[in-house]
PDB file of N, CA and C in Angstrom:
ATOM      1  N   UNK A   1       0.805  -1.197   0.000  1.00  0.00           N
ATOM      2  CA  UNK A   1       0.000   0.000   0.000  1.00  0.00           C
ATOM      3  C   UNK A   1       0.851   1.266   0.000  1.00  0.00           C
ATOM      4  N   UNK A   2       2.347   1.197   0.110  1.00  0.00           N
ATOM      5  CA  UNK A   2       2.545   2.225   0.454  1.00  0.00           C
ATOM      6  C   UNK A   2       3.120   2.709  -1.090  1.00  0.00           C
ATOM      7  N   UNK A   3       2.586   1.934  -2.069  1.00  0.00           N
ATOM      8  CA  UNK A   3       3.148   2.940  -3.461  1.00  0.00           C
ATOM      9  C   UNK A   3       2.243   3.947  -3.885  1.00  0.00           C
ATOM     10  N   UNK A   4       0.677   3.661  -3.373  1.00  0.00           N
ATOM     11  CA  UNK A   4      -0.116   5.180  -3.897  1.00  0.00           C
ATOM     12  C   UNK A   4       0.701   6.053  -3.874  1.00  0.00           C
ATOM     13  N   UNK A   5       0.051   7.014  -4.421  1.00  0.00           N
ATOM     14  CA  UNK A   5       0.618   8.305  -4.663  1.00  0.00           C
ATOM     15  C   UNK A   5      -0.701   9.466  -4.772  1.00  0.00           C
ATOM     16  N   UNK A   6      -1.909   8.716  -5.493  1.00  0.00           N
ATOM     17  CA  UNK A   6      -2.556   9.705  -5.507  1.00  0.00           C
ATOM     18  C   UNK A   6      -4.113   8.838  -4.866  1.00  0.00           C
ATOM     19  N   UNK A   7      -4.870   9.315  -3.667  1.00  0.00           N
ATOM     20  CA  UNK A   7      -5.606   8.554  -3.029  1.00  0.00           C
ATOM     21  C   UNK A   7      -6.736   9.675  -2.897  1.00  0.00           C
ATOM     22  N   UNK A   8      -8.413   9.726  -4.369  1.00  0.00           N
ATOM     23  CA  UNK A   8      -9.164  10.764  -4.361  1.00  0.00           C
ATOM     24  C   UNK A   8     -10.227   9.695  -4.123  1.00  0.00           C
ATOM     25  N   UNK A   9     -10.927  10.437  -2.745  1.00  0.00           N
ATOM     26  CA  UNK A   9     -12.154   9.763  -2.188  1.00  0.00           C
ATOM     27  C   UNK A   9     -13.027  10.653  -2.255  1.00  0.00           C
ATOM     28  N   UNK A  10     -13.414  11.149  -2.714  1.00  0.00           N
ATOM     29  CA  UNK A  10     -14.276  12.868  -3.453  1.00  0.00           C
ATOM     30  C   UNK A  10     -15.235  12.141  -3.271  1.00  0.00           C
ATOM     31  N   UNK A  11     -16.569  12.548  -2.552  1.00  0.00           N
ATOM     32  CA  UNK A  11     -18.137  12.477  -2.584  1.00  0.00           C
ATOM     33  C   UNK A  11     -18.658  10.432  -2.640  1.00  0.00           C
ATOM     34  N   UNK A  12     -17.848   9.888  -1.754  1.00  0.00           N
ATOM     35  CA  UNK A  12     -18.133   8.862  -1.788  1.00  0.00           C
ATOM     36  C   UNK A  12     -19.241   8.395  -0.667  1.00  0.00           C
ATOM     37  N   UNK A  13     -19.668   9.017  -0.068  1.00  0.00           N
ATOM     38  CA  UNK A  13     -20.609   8.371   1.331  1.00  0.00           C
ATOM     39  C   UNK A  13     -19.832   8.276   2.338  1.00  0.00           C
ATOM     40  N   UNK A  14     -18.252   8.465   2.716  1.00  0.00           N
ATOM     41  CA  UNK A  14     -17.447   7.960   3.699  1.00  0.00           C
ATOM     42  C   UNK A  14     -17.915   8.469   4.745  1.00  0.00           C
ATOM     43  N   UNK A  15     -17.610   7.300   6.210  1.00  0.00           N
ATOM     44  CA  UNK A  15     -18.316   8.130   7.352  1.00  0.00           C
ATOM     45  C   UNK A  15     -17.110   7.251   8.565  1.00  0.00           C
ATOM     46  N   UNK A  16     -17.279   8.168   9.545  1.00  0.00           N
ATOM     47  CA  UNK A  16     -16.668   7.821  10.774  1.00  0.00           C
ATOM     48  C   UNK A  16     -15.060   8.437  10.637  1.00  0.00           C
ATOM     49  N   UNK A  17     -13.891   7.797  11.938  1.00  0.00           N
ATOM     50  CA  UNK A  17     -13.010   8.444  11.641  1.00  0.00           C
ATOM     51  C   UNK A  17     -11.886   8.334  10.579  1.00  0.00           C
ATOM     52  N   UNK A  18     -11.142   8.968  10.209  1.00  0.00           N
ATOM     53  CA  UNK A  18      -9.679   8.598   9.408  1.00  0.00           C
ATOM     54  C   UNK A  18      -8.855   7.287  10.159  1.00  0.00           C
ATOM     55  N   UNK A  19      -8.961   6.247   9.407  1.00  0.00           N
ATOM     56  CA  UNK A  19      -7.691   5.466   9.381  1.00  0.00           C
ATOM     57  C   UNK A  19      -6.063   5.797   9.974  1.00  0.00           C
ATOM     58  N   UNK A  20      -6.095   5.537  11.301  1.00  0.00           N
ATOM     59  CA  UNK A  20      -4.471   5.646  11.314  1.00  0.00           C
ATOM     60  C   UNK A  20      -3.782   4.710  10.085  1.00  0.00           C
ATOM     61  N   UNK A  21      -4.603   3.546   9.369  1.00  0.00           N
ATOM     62  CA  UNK A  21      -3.265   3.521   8.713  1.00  0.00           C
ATOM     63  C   UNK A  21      -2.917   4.285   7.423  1.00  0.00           C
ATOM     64  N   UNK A  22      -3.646   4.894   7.430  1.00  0.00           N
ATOM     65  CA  UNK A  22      -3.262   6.451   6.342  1.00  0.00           C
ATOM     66  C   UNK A  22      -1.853   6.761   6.273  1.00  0.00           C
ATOM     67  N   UNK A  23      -1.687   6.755   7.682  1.00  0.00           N
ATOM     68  CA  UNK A  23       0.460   7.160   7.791  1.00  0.00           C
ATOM     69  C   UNK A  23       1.171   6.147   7.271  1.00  0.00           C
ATOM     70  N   UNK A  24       0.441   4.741   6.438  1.00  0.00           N
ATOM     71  CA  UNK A  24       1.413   3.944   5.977  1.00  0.00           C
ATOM     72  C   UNK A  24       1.869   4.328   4.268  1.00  0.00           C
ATOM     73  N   UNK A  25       1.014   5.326   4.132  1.00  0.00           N
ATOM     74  CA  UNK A  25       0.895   5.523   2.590  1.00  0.00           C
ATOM     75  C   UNK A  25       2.104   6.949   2.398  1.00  0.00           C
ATOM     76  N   UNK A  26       3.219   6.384   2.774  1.00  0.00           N
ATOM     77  CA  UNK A  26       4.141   7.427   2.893  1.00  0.00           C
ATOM     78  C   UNK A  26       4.953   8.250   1.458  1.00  0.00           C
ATOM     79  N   UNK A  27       4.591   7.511  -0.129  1.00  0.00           N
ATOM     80  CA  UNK A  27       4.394   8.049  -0.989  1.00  0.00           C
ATOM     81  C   UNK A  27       3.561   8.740  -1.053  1.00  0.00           C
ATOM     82  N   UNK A  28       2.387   9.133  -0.381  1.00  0.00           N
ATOM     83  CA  UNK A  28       1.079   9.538  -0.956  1.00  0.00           C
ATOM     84  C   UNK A  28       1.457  11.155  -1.264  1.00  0.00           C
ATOM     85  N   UNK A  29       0.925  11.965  -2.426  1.00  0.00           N
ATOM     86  CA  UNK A  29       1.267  13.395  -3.052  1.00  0.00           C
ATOM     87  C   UNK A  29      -0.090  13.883  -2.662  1.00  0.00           C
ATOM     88  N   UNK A  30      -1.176  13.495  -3.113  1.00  0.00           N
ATOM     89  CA  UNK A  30      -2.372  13.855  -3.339  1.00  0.00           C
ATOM     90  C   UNK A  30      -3.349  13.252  -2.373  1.00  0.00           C
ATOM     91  N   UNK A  31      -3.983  13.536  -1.952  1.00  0.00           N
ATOM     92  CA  UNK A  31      -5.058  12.983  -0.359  1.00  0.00           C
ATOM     93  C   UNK A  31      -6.399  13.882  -1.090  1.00  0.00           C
ATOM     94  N   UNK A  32      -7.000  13.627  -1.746  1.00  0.00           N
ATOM     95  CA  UNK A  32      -8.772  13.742  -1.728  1.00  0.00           C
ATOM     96  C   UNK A  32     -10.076  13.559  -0.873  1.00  0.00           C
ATOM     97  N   UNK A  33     -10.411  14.052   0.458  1.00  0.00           N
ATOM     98  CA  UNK A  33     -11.611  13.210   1.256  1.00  0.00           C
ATOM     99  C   UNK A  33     -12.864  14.203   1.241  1.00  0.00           C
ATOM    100  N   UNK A  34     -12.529  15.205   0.518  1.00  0.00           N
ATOM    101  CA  UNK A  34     -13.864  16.119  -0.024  1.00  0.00           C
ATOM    102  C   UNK A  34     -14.952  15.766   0.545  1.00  0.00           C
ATOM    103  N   UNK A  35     -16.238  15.700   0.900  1.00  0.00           N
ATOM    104  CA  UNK A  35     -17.914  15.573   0.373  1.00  0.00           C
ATOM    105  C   UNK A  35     -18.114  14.209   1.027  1.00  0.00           C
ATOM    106  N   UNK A  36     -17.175  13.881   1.914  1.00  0.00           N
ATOM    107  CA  UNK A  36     -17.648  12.601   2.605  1.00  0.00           C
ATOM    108  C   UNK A  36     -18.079  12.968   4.363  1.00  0.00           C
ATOM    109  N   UNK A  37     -18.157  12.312   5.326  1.00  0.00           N
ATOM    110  CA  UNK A  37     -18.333  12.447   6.595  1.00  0.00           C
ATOM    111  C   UNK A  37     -18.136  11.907   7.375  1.00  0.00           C
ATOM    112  N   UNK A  38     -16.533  12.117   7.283  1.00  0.00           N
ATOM    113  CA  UNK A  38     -15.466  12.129   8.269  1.00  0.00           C
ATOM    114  C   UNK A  38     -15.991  12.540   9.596  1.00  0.00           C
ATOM    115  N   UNK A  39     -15.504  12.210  10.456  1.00  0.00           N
ATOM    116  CA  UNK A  39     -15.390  12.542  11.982  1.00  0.00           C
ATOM    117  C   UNK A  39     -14.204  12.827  12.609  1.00  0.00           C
ATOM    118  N   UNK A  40     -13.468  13.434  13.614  1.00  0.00           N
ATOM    119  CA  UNK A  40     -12.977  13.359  14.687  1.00  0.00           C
ATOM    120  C   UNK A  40     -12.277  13.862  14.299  1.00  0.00           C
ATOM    121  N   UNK A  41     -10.400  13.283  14.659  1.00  0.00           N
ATOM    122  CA  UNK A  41      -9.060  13.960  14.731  1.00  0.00           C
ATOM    123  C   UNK A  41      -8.477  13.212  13.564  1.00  0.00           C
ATOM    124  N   UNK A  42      -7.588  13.917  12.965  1.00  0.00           N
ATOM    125  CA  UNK A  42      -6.666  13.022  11.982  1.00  0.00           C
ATOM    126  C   UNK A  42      -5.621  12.676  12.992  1.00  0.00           C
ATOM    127  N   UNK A  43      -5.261  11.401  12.706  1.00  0.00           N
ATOM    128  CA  UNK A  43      -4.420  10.573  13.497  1.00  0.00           C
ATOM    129  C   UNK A  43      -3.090  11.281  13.320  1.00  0.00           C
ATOM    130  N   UNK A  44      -2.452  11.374  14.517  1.00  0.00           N
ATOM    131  CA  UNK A  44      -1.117  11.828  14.440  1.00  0.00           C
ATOM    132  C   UNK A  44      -0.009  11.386  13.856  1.00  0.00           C
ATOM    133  N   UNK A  45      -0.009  10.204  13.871  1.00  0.00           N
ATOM    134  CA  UNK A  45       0.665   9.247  12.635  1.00  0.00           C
ATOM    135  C   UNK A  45       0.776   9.685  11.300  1.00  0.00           C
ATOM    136  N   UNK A  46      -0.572  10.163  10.600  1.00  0.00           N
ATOM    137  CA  UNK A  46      -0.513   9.968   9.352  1.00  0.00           C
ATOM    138  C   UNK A  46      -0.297  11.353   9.165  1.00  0.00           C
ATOM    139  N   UNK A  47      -0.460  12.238   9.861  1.00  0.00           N
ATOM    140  CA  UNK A  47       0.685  13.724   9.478  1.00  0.00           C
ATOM    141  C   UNK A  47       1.864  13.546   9.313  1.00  0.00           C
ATOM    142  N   UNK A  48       2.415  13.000  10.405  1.00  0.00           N
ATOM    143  CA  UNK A  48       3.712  13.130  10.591  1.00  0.00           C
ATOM    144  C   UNK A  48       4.604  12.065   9.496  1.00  0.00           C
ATOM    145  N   UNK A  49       3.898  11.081   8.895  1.00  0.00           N
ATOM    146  CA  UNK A  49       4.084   9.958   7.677  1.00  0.00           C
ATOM    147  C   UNK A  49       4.123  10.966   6.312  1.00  0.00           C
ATOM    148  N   UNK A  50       3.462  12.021   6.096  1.00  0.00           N
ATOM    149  CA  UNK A  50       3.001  11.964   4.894  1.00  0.00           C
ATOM    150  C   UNK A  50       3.601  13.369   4.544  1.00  0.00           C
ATOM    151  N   UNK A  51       5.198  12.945   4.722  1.00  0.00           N
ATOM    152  CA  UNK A  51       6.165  13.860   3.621  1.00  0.00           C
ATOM    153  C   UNK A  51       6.391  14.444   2.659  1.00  0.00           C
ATOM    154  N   UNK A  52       5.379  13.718   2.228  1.00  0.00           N
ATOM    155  CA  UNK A  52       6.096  13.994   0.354  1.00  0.00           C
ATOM    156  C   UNK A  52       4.507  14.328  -0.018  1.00  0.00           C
ATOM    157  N   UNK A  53       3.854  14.674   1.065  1.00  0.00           N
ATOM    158  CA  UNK A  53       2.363  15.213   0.309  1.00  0.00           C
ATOM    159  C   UNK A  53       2.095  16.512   0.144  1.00  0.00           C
ATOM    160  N   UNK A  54       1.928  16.892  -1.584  1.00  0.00           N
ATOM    161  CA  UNK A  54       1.660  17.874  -1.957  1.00  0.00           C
ATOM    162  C   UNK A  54       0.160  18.970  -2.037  1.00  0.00           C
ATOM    163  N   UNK A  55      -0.626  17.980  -2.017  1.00  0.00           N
ATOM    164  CA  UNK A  55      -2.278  18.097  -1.830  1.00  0.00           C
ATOM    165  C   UNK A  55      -3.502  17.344  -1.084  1.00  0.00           C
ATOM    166  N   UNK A  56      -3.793  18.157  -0.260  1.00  0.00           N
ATOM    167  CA  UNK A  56      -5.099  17.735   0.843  1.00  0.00           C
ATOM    168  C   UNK A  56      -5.994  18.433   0.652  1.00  0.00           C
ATOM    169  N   UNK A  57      -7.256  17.755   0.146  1.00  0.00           N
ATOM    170  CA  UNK A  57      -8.573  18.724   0.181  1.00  0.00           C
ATOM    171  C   UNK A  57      -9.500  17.673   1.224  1.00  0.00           C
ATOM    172  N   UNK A  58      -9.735  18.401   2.313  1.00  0.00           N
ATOM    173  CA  UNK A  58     -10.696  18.137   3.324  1.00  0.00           C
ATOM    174  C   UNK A  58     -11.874  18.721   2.997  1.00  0.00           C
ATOM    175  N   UNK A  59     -12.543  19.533   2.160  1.00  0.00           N
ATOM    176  CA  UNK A  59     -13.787  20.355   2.097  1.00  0.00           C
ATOM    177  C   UNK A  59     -14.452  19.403   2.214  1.00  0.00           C
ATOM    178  N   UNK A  60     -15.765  20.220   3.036  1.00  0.00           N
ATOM    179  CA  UNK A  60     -17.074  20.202   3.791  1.00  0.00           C
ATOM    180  C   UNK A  60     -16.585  18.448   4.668  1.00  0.00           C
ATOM    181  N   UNK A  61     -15.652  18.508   5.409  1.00  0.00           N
ATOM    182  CA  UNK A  61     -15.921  17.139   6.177  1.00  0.00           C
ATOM    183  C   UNK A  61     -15.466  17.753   7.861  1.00  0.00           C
ATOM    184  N   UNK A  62     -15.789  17.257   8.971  1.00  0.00           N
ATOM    185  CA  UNK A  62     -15.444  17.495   9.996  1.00  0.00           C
ATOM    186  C   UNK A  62     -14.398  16.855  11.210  1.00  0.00           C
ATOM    187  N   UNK A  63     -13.011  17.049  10.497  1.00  0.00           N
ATOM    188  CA  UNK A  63     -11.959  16.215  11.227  1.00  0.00           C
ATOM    189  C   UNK A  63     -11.065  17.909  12.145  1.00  0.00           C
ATOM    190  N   UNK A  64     -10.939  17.326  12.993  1.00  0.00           N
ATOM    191  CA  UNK A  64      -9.882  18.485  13.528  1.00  0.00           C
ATOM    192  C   UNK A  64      -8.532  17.690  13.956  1.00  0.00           C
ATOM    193  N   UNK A  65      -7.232  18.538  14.035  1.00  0.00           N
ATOM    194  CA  UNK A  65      -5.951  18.467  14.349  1.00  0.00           C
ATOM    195  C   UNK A  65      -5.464  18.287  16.044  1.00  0.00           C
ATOM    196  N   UNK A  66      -5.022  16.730  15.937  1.00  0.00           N
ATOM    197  CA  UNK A  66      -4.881  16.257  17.855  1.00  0.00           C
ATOM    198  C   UNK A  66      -3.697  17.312  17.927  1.00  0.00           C
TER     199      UNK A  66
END
């Protein structure tokens, strides 16, 4: 999993929280979770994993920063 690079979940129905294992996708450039309904905190893990990421669009979902 960790060769993504580009991971767009745009307007899919998603619900509940972010995956800590998100921080395994340590290629990832591009992060898409737009129009879904997310919950809670983004895991501290997968910030601190995701180096080489150039683009995050969170619009309209409700995660906040532990």
């Amino acid at each position: 999993m960790t060769a993504i690079k580009n991971l767009v979940l745009f307007q899919n129905k998603l619900n509940g929280t972010l995956p800590r294992s998100f921080g395994n996708l340590t290629n990832l450039k591009t992060l898409v979770l737009a129009q879904n309904s997310f919950s809670g905190a983004v895991p501290f893990d997968a910030r601190g994993s995701l180096s080489n990421i150039q683009m995050i669009l969170l619009q309209t979902i409700h995660v906040f920063l532990e």
